[in-house]
C-alpha atoms as a PDB file:
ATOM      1  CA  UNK A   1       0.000   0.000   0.000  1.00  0.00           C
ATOM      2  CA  UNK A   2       1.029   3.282  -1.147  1.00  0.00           C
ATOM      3  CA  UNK A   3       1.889   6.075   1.976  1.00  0.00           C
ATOM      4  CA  UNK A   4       0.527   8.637  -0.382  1.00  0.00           C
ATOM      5  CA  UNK A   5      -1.648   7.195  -3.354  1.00  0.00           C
ATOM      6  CA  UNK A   6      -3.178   9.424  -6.464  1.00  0.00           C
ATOM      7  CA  UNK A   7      -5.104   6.643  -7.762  1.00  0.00           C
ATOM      8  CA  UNK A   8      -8.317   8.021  -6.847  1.00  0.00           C
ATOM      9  CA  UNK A   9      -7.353  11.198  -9.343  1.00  0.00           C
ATOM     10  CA  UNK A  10      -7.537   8.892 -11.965  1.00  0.00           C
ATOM     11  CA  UNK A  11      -9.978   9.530 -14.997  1.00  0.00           C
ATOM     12  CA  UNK A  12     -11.293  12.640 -12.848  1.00  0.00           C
ATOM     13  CA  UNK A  13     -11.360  16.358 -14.224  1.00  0.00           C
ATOM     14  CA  UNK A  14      -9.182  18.873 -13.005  1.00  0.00           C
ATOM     15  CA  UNK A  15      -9.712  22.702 -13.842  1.00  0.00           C
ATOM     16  CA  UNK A  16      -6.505  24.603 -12.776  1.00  0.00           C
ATOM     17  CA  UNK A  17      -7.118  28.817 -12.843  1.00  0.00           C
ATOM     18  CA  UNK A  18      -3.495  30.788 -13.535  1.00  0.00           C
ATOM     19  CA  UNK A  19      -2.329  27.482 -14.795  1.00  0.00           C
ATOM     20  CA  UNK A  20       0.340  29.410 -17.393  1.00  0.00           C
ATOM     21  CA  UNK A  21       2.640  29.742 -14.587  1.00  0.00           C
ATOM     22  CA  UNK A  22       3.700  29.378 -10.602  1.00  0.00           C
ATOM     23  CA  UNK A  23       1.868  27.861  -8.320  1.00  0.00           C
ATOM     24  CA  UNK A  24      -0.451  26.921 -11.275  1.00  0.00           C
ATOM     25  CA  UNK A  25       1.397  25.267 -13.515  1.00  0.00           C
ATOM     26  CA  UNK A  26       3.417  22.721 -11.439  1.00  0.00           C
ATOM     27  CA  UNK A  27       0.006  20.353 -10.089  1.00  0.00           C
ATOM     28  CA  UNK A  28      -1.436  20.513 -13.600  1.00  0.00           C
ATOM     29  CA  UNK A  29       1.678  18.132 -14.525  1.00  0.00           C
ATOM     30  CA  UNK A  30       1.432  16.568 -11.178  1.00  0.00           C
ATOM     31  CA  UNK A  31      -2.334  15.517 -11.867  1.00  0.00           C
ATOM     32  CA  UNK A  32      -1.449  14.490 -15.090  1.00  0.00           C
ATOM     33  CA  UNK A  33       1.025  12.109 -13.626  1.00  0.00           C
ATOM     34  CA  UNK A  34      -1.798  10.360 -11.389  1.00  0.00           C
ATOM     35  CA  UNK A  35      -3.901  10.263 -14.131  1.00  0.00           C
ATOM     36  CA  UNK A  36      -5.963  13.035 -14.332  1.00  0.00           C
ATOM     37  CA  UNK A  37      -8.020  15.235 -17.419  1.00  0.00           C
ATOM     38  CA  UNK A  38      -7.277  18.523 -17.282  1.00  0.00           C
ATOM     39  CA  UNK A  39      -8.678  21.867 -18.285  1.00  0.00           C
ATOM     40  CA  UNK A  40      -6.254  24.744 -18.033  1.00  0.00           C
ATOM     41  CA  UNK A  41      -7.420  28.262 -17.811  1.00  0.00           C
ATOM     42  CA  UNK A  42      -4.926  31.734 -17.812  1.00  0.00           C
ATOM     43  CA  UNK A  43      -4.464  34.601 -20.023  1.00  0.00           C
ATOM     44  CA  UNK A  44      -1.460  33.812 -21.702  1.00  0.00           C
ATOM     45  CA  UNK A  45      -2.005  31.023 -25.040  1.00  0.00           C
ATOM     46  CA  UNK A  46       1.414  30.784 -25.579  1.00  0.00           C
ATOM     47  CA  UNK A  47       2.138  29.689 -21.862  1.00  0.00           C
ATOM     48  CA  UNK A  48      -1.075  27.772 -21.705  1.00  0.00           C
ATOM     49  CA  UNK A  49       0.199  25.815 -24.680  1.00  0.00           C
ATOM     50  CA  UNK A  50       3.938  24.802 -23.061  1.00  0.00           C
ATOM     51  CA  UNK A  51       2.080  23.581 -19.635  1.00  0.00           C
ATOM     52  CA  UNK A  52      -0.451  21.401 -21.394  1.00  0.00           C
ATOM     53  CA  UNK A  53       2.894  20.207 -23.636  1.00  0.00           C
ATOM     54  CA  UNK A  54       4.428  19.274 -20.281  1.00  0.00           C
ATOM     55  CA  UNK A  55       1.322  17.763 -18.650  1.00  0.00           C
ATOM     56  CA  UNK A  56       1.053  15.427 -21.759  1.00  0.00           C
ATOM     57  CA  UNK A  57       4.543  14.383 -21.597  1.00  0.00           C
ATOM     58  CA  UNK A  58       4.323  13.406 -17.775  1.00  0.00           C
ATOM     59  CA  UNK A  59       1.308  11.827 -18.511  1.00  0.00           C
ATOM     60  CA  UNK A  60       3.032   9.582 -20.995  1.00  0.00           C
ATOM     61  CA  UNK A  61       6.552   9.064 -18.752  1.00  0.00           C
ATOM     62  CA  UNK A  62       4.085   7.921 -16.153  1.00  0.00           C
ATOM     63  CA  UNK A  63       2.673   5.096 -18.017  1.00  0.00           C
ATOM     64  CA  UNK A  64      -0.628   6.077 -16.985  1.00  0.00           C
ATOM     65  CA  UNK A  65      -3.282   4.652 -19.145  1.00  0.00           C
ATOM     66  CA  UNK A  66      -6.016   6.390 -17.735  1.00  0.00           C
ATOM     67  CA  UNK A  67      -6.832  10.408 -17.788  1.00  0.00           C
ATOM     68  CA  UNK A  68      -4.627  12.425 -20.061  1.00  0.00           C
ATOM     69  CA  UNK A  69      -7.301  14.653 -21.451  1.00  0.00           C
ATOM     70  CA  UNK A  70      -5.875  18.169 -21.538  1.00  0.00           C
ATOM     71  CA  UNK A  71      -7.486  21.644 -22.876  1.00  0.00           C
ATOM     72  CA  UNK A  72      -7.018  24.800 -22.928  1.00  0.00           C
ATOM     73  CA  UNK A  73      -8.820  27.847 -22.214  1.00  0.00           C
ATOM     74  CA  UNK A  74      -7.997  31.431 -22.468  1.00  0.00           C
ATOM     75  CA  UNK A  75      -9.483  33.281 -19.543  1.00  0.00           C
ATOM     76  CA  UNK A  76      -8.671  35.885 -17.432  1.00  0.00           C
ATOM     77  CA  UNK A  77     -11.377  35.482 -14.267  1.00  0.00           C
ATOM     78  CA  UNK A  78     -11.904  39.232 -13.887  1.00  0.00           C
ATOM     79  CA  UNK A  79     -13.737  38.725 -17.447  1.00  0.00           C
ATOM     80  CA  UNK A  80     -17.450  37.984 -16.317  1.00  0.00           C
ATOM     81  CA  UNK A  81     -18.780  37.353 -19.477  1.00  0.00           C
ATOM     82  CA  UNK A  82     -15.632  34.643 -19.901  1.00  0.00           C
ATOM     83  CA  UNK A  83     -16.640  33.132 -16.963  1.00  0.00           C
ATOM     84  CA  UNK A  84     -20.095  32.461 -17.941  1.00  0.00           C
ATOM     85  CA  UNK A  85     -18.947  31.258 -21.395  1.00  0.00           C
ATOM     86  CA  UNK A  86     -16.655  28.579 -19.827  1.00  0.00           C
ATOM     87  CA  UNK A  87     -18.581  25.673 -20.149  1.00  0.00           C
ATOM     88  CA  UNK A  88     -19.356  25.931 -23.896  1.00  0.00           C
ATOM     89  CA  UNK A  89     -15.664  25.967 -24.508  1.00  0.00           C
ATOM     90  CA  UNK A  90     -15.182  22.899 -22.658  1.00  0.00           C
ATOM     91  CA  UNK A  91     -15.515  19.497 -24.727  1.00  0.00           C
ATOM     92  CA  UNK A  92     -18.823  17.376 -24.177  1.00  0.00           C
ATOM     93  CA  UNK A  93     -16.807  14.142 -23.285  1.00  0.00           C
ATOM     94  CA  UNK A  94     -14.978  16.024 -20.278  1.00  0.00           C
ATOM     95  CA  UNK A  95     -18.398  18.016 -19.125  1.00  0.00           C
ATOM     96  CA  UNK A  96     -19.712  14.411 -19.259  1.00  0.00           C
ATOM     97  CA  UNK A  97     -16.881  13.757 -16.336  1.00  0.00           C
ATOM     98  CA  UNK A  98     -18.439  16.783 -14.281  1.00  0.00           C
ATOM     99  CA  UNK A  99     -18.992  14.370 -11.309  1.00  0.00           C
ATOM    100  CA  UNK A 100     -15.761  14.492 -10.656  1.00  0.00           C
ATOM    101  CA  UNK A 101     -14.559  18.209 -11.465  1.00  0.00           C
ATOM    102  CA  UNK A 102     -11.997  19.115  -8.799  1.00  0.00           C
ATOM    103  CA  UNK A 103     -11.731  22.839  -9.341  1.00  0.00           C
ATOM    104  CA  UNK A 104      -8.093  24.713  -8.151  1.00  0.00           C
ATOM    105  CA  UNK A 105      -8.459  28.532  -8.094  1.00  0.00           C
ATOM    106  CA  UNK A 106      -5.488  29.716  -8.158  1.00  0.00           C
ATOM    107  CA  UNK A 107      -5.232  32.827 -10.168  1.00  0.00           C
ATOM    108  CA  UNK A 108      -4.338  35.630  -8.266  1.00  0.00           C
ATOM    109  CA  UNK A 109      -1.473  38.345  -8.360  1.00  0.00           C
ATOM    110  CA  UNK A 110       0.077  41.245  -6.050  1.00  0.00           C
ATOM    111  CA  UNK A 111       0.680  44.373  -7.779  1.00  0.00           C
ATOM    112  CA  UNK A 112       3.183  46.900  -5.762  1.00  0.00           C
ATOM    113  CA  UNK A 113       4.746  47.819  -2.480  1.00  0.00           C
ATOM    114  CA  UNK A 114       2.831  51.092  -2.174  1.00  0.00           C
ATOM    115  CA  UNK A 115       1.796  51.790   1.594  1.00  0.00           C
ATOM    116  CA  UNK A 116      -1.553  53.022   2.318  1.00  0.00           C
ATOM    117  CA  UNK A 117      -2.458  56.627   0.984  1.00  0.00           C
ATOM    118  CA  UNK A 118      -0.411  56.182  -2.292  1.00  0.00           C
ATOM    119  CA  UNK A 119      -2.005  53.202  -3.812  1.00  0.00           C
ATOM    120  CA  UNK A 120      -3.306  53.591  -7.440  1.00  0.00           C
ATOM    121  CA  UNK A 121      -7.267  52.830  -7.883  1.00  0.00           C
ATOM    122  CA  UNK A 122      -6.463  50.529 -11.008  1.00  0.00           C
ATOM    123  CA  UNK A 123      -3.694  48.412  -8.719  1.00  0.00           C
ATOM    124  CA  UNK A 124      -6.727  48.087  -6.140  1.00  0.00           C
ATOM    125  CA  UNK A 125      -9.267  47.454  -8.073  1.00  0.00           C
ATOM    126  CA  UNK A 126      -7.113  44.718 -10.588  1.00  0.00           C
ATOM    127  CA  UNK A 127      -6.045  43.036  -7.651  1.00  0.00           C
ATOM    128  CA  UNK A 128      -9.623  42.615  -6.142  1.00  0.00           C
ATOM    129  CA  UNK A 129     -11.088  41.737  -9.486  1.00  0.00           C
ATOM    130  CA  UNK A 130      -8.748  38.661  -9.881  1.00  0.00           C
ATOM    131  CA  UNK A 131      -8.166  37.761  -6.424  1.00  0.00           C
ATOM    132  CA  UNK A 132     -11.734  38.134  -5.152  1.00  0.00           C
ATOM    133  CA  UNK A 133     -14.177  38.607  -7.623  1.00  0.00           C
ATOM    134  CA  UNK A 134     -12.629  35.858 -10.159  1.00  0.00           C
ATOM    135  CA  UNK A 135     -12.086  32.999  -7.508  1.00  0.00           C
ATOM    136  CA  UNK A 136     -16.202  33.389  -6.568  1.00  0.00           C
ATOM    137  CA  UNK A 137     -17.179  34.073 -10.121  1.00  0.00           C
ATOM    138  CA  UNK A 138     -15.062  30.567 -10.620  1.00  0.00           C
ATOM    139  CA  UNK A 139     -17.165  29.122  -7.767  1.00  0.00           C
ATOM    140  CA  UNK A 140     -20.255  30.651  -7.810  1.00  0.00           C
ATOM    141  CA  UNK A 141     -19.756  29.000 -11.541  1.00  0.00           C
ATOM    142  CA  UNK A 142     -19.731  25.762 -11.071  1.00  0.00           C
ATOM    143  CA  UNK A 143     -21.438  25.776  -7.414  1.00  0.00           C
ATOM    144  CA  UNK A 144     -25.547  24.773  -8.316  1.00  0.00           C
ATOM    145  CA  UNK A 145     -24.251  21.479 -10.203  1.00  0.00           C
ATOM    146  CA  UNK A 146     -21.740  20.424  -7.447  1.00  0.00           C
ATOM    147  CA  UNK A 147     -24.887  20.422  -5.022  1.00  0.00           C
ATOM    148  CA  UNK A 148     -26.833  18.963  -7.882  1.00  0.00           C
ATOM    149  CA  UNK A 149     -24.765  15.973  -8.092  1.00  0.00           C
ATOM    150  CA  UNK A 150     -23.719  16.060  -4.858  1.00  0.00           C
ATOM    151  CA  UNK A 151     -20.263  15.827  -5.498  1.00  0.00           C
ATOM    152  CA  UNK A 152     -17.073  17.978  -6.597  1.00  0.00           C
ATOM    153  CA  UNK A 153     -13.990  19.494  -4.952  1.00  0.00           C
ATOM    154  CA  UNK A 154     -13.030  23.820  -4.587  1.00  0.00           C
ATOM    155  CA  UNK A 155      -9.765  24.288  -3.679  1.00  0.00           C
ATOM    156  CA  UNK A 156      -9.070  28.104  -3.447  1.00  0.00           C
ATOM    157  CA  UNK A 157      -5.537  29.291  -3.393  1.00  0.00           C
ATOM    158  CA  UNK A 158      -5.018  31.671  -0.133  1.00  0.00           C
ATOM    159  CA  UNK A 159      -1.765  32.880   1.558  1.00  0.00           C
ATOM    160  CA  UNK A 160      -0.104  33.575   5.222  1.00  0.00           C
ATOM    161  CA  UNK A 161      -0.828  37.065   3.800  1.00  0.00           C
ATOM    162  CA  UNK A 162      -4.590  36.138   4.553  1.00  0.00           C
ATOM    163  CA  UNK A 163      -3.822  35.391   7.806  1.00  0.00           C
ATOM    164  CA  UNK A 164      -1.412  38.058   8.803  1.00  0.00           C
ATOM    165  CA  UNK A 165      -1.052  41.348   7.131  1.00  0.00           C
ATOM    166  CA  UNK A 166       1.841  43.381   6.479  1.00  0.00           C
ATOM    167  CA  UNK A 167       3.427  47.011   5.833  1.00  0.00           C
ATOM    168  CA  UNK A 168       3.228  47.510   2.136  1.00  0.00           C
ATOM    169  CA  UNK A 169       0.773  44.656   1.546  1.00  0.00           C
ATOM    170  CA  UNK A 170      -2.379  46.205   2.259  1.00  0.00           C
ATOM    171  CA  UNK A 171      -4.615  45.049  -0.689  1.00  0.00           C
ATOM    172  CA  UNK A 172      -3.350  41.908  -1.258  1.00  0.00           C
ATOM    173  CA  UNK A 173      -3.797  41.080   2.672  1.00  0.00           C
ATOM    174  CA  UNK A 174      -7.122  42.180   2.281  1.00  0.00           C
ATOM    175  CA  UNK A 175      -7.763  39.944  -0.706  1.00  0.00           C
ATOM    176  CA  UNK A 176      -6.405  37.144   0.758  1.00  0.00           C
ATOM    177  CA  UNK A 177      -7.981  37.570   3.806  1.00  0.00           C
ATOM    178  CA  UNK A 178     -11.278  37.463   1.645  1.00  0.00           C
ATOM    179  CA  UNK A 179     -10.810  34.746   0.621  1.00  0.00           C
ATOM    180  CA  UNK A 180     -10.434  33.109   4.215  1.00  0.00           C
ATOM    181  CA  UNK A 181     -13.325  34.051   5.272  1.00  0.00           C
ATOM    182  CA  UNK A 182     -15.405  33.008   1.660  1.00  0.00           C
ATOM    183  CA  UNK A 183     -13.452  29.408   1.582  1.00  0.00           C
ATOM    184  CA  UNK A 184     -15.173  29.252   5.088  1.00  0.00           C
ATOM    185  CA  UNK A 185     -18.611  30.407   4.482  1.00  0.00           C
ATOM    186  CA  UNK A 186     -18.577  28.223   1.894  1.00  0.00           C
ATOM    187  CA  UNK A 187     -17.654  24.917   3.568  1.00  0.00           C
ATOM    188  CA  UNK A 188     -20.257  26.127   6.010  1.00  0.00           C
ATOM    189  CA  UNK A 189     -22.790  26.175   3.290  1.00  0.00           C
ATOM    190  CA  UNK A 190     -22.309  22.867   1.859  1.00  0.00           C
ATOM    191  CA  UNK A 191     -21.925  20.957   5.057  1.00  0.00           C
ATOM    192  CA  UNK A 192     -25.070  19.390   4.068  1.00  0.00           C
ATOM    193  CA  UNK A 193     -23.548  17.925   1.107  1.00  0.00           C
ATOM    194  CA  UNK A 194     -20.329  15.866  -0.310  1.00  0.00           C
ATOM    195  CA  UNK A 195     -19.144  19.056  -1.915  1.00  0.00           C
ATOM    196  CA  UNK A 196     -15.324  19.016  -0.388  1.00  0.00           C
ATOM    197  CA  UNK A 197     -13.709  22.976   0.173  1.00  0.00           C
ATOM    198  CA  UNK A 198     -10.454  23.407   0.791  1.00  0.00           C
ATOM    199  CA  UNK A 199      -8.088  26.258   1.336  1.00  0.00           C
ATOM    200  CA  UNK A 200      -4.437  25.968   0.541  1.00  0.00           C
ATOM    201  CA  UNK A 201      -2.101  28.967   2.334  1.00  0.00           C
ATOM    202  CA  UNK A 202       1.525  29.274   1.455  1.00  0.00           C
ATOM    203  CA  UNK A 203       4.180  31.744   2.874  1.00  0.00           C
ATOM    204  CA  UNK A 204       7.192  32.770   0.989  1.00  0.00           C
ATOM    205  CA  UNK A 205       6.880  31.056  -2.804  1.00  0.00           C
ATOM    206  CA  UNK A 206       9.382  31.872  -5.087  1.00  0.00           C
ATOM    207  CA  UNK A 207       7.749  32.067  -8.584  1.00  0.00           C
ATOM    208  CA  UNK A 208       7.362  34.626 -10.985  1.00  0.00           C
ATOM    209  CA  UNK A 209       4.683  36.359  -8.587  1.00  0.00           C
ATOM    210  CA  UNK A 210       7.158  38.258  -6.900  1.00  0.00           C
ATOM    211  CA  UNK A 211       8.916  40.199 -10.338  1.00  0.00           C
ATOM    212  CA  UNK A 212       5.093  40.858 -10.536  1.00  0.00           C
ATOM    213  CA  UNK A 213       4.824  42.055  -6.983  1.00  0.00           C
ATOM    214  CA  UNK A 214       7.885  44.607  -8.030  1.00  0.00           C
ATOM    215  CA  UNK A 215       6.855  45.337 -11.715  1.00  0.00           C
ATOM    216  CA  UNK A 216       9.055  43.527 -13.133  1.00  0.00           C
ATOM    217  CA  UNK A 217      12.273  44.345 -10.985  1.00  0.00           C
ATOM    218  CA  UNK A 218      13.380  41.034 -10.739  1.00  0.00           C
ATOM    219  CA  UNK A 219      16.306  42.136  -8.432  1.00  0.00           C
ATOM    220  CA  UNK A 220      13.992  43.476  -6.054  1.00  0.00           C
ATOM    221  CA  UNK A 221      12.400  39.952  -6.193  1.00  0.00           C
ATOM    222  CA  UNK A 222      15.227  38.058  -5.695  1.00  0.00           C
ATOM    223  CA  UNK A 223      16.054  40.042  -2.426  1.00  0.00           C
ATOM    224  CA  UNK A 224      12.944  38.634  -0.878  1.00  0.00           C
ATOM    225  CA  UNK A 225      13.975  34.738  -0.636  1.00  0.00           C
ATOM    226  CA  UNK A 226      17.844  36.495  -0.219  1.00  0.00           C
ATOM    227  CA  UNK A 227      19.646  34.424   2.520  1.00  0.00           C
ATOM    228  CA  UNK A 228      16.445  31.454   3.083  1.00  0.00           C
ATOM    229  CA  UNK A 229      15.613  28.917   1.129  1.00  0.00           C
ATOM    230  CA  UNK A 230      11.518  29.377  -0.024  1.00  0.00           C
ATOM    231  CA  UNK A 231       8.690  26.999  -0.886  1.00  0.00           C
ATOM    232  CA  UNK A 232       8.763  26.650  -4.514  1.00  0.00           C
ATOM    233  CA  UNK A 233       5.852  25.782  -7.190  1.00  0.00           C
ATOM    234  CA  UNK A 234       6.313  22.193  -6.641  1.00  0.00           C
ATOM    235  CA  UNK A 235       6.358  22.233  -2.871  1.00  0.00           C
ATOM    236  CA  UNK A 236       2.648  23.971  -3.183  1.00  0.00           C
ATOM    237  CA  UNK A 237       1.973  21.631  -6.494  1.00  0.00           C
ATOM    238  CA  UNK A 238       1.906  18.960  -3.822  1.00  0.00           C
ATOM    239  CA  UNK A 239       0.254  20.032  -0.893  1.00  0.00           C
ATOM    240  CA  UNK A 240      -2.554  20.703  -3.587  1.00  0.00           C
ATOM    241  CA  UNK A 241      -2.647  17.190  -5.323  1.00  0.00           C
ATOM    242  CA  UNK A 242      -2.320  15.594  -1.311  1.00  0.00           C
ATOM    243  CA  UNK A 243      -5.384  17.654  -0.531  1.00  0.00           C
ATOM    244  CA  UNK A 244      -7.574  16.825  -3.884  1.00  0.00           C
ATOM    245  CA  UNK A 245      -6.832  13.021  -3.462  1.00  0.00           C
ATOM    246  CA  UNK A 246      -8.119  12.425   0.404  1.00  0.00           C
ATOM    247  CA  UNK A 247     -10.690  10.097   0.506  1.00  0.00           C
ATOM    248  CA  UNK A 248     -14.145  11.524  -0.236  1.00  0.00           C
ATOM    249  CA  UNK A 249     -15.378  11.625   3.527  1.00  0.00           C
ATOM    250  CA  UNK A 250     -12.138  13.385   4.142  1.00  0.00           C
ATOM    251  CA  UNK A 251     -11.839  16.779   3.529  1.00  0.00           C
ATOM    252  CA  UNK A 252      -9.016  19.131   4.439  1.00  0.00           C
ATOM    253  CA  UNK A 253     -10.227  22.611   4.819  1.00  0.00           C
ATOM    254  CA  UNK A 254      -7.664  24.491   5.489  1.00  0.00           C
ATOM    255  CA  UNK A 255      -3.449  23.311   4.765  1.00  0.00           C
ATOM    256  CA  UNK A 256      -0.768  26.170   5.967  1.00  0.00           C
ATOM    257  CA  UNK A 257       2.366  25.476   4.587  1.00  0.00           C
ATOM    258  CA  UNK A 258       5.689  27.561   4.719  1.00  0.00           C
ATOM    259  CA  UNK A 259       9.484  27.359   4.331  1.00  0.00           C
ATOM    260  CA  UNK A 260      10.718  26.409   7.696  1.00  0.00           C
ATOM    261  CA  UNK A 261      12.631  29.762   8.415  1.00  0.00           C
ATOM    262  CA  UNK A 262       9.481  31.050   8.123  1.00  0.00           C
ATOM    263  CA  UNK A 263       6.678  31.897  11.038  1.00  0.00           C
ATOM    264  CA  UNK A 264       4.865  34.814   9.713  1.00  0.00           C
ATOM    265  CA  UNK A 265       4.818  37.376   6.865  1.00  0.00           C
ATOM    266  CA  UNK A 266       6.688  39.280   9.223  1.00  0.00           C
ATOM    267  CA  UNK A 267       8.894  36.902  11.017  1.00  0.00           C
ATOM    268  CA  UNK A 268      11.707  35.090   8.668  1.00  0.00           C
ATOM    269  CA  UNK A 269      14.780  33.896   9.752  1.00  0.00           C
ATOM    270  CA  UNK A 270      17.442  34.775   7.258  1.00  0.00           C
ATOM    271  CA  UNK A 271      20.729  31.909   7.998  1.00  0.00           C
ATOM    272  CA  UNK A 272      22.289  32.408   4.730  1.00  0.00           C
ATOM    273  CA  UNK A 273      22.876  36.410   5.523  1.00  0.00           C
END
């Protein structure tokens, strides 16, 4: 007996938000290791295309002979009318698998360092739109068939930043924290049901999210994981595929992971400096 077995991913649909890079790309090849269909969803074709590539190819190296489906959707979940469109752009054979949708939001970005009084509108309001406002339009989405069926899997991308804020990280703490408190109203909600929630919270990650964070300064990125070593993609990539392949009376609602020189946004233990 396996310590940690994926077979129950196997032949079941997995629809991965941000999946063109970071934390999102990494499970997608993960889940097509253990079998899984995929549908990937970000803004970026190009990117999009290279994951599924990858996904494919671990699929194959695995000798898995179930799963393997993947697609590809452009979508940026700010885009309401996008949202709303997403099923038609989804084949019939994997809506037919539906039953078994496990659904990963983790799209979601931090935009700046600006403290509070000198933070741009259009920063504030992007950030909300994707971080917020995308994840439930992403749930709310799918949400009526789940308790339909009686079946299905959300797991929402948070961060330690939801738990803890800190100086220069006002809006994106107060995304994050959002989306806390809607990953719990929600597994409130469905408590009547065998609709599994989950919320997955990561401290320091390096990925391309921090040259976001810093426009595009990627020294200014690299000094944040300077002297530690961080969680990376794949560290998170697995917490996320643990979590989506519990037994279905077993759900994990809430996984806090972070590097181990780590205790808070604000606490880090530097030993390399």
């Amino acid at each position: 007996m396996s310590v940690f077995s994926t077979q129950r991913l196997e032949d079941k649909l997995v629809l991965i938000t941000g999946a063109s890079g970071g934390i999102g790309a990494v499970p997608a090849i993960l889940f097509a290791k253990a079998g899984a269909n995929l549908v990937l969803l970000a803004r970026r074709q190009d990117k999009l295309t290279s994951v599924a590539l990858a996904a494919q190819a671990a699929h194959k190296a695995a000798g898995q002979t179930k799963g393997g489906k993947v697609v590809t959707v452009v979508l940026d979940v700010s885009d309401r009318e996008g949202v709303n469109a997403l099923r038609g752009k989804i084949p019939s054979e994997l809506v037919g698998r539906w039953i078994s949708l496990v659904t990963v939001n983790n799209a979601g970005f931090v935009l700046g360092v600006d403290k509070i009084g000198d933070i741009k509108d259009d920063d504030m309001e992007a950030m909300f739109e994707t971080n917020v406002y995308g994840l439930i339009r992403m749930t709310q989405a799918f949400l009526k068939e789940f308790k339909s069926r009686n079946s299905g899997h959300i797991i929402n991308i948070g961060s330690v930043a939801g738990r803890e804020a800190y100086a220069g990280g006002a809006i994106y703490c107060a995304t994050k924290a959002a989306v806390r408190s809607f990953s719990f109203s929600l597994l409130k909600e469905v408590v009547d049901t065998n609709v599994r929630v989950s919320e997955i919270q990561p401290g320091l990650v390096e990925t391309e999210f921090s040259i976001v964070r810093f426009r595009g300064d990627k020294g200014a990125a690299d000094k944040v994981y300077e002297g530690l070593e961080p969680l990376t993609g794949k560290d998170v990539a697995e917490e996320i595929v643990w979590v989506a392949s519990r037994p279905a009376h077993v759900n994990v609602a809430e996984l806090f992971v972070m590097p181990v020189n780590q205790a808070s946004p604000n606490i880090v233990h530097r030993p390399g400096k």
